[in-house]
C-alpha atoms as a PDB file:
ATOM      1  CA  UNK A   1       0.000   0.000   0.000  1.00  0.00           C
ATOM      2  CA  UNK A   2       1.201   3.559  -0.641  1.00  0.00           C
ATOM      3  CA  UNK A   3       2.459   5.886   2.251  1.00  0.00           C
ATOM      4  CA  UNK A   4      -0.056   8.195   1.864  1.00  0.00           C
ATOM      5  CA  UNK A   5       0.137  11.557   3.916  1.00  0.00           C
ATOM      6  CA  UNK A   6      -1.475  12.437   7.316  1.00  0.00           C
ATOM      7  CA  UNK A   7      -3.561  15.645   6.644  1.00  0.00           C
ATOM      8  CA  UNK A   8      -4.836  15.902  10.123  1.00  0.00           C
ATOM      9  CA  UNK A   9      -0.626  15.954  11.300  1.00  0.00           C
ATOM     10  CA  UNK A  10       0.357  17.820   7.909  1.00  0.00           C
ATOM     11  CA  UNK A  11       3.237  20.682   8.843  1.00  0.00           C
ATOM     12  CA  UNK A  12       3.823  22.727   5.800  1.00  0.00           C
ATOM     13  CA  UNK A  13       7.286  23.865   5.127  1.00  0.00           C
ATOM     14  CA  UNK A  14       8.701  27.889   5.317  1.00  0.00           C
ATOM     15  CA  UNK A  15       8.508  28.006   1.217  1.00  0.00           C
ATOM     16  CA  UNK A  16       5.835  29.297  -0.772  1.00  0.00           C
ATOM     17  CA  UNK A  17       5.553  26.277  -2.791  1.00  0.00           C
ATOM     18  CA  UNK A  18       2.590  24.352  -1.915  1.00  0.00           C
ATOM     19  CA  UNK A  19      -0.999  24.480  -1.737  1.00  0.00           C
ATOM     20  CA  UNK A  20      -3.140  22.941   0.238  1.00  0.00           C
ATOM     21  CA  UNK A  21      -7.295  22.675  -0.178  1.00  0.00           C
ATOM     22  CA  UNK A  22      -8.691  21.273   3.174  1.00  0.00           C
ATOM     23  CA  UNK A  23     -12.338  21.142   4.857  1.00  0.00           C
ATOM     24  CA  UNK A  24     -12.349  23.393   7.987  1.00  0.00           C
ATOM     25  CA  UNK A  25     -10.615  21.445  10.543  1.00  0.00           C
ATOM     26  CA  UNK A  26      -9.294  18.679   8.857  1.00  0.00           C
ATOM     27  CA  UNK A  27      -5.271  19.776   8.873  1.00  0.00           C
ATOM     28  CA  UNK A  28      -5.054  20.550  12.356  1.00  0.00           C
ATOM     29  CA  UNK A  29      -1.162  21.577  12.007  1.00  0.00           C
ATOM     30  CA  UNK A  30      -1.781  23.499   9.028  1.00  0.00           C
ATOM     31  CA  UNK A  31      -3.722  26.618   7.416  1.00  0.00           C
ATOM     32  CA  UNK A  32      -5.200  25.571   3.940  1.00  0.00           C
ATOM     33  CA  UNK A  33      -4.897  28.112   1.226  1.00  0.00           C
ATOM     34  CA  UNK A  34      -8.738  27.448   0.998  1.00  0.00           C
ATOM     35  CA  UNK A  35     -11.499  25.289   1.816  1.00  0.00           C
ATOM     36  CA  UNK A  36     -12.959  22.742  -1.352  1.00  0.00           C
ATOM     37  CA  UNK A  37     -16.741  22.495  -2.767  1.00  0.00           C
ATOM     38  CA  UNK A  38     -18.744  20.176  -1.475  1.00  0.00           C
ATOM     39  CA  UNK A  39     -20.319  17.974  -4.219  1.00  0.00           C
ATOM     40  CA  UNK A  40     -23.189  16.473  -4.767  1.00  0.00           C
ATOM     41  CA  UNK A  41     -21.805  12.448  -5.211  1.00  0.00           C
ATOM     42  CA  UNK A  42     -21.241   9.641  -2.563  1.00  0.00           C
ATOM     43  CA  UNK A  43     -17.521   9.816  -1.690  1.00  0.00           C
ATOM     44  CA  UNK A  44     -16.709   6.791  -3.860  1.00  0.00           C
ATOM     45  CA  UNK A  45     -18.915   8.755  -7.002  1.00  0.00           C
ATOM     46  CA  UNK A  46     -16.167  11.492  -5.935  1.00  0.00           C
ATOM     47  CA  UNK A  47     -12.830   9.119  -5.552  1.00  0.00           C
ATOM     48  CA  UNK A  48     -13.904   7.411  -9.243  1.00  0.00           C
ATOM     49  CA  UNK A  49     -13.998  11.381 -10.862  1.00  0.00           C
ATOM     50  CA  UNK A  50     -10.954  12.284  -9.208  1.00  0.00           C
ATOM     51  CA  UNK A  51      -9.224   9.023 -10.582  1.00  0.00           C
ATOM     52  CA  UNK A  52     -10.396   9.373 -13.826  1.00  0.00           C
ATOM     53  CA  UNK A  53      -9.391  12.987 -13.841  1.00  0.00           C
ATOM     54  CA  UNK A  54      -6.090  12.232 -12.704  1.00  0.00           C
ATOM     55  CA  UNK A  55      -5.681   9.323 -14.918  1.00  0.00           C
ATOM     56  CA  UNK A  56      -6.187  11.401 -18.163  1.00  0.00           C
ATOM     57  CA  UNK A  57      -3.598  14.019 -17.707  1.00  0.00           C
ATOM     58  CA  UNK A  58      -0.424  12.827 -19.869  1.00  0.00           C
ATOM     59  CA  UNK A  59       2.401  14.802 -17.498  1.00  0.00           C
ATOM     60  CA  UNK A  60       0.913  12.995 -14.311  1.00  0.00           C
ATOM     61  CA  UNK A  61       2.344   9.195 -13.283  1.00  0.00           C
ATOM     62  CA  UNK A  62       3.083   7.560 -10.593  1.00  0.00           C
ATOM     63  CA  UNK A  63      -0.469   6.983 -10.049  1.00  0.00           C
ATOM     64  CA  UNK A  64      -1.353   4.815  -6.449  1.00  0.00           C
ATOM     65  CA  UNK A  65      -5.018   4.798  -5.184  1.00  0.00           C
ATOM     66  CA  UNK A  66      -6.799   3.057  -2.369  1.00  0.00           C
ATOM     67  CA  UNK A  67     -10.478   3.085  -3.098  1.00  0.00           C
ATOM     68  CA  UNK A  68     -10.919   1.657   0.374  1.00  0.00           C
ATOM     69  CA  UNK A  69      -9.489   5.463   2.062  1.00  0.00           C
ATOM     70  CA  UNK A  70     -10.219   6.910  -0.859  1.00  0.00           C
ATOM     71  CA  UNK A  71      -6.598   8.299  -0.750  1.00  0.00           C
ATOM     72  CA  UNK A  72      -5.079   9.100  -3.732  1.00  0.00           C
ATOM     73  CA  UNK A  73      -1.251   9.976  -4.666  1.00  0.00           C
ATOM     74  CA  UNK A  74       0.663  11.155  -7.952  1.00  0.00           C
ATOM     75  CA  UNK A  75       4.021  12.731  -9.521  1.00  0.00           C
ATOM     76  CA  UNK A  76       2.985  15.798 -11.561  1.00  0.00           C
ATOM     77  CA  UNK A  77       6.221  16.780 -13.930  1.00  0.00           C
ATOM     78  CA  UNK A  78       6.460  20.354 -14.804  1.00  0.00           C
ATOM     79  CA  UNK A  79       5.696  21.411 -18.519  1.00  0.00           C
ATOM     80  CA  UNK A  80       8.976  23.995 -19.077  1.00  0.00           C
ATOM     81  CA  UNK A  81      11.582  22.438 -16.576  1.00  0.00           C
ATOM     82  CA  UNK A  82      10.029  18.832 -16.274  1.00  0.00           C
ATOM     83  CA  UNK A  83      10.210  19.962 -11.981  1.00  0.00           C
ATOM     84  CA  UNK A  84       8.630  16.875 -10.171  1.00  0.00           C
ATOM     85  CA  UNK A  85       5.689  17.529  -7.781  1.00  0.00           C
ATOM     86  CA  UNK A  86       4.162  15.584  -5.539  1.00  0.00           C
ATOM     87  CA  UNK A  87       0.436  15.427  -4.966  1.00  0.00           C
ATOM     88  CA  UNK A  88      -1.875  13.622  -2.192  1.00  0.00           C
ATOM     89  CA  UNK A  89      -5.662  13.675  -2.364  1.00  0.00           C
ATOM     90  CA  UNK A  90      -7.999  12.760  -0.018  1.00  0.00           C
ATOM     91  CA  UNK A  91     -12.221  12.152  -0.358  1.00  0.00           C
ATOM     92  CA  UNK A  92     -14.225  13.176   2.477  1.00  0.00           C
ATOM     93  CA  UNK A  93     -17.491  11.715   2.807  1.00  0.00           C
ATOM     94  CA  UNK A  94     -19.391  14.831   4.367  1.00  0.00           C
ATOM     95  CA  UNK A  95     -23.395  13.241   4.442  1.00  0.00           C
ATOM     96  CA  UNK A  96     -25.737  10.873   2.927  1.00  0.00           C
ATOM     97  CA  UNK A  97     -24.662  11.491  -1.233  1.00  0.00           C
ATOM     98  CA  UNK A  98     -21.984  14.735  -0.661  1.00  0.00           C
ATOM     99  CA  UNK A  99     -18.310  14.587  -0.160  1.00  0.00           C
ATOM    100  CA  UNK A 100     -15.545  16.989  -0.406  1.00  0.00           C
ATOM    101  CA  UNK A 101     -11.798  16.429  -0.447  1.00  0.00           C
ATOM    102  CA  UNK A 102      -7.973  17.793   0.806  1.00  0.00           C
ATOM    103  CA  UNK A 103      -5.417  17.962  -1.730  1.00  0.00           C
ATOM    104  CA  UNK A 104      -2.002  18.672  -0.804  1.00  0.00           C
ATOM    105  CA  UNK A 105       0.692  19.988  -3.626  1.00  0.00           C
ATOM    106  CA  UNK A 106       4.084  20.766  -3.404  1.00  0.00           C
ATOM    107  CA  UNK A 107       7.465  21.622  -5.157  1.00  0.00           C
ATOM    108  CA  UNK A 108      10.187  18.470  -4.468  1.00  0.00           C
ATOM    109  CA  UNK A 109      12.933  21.821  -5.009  1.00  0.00           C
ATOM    110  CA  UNK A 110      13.247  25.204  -4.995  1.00  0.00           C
ATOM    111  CA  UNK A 111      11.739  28.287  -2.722  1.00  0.00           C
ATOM    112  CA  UNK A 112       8.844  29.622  -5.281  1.00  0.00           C
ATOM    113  CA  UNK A 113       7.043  27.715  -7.567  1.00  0.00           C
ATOM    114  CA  UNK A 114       5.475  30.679  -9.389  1.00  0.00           C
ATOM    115  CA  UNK A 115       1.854  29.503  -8.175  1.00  0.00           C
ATOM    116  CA  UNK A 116       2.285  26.283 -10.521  1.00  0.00           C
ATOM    117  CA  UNK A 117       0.673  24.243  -7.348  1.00  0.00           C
ATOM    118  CA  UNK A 118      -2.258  26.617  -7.090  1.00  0.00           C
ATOM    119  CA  UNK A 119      -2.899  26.511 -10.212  1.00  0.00           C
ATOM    120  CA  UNK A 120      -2.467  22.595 -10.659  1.00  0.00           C
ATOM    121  CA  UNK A 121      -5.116  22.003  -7.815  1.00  0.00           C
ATOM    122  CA  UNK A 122      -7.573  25.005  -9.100  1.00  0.00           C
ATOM    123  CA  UNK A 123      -7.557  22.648 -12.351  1.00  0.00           C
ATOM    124  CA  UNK A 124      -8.021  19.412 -10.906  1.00  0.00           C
ATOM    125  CA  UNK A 125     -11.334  21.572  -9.065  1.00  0.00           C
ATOM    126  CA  UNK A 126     -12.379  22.607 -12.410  1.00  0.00           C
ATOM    127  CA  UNK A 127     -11.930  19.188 -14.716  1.00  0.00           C
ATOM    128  CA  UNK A 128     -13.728  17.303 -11.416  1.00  0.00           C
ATOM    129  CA  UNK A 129     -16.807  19.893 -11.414  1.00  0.00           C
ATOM    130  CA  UNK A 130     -17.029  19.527 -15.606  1.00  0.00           C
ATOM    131  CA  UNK A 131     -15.815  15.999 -16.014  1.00  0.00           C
END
């Protein structure tokens, strides 16, 4: 099984390259950059999108899912430098038929990464909502 990240324990480094989407309380060790839409799906509806979405992006690999914690991990590579990132996700059942999620991205090097992480989770929130 993948070693998947602990969001409740999650300490995020000095840098300003990461970003990390979390539900009120649900990184108690660290302050999200903002909180995720709740959507309308079972968590496992949610999990399957999120997969899928993942799956169809050619510059992400690495790929290792547990549909049972509905944890999901991946490499993205950079377009320009071909920078590896690393990226966690996690589904959140909220109630009966809604779920939400915590995704955690961040630079492997470097102090700034020029908002790529922002803008790599603020896609995977878009291709989820349309897919």
């Amino acid at each position: 099984m993948a070693d998947f990240i602990t969001f409740k324990s999650l300490k995020r480094p000095p840098k300003p390259n990461t970003c990390l989407v979390a539900p009120d309380n649900h990184c108690l060790a660290a302050d999200p950059d903002f909180a995720p839409p709740v959507m309308v799906m079972t968590a496992r509806g949610l999990f399957s999108r999120m997969s899928e979405v993942i799956a169809s992006e050619r510059r992400w690999g690495n790929i290792e899912a547990d549909a049972e914690s509905y944890r999901i991990k991946f490499v993205a590579t950079t377009g320009l430098m071909r920078f590896k990132d690393d990226v966690d996700i996690e589904i959140i059942p909220v109630d009966e038929g809604k779920a939400t999620f915590a995704i955690y991205s961040r630079s492997r090097v470097g102090y700034s990464d020029l908002g790529a992480n922002r803008k790599r989770v603020n896609e995977i929130i878009r291709r989820v909502n349309t897919y």
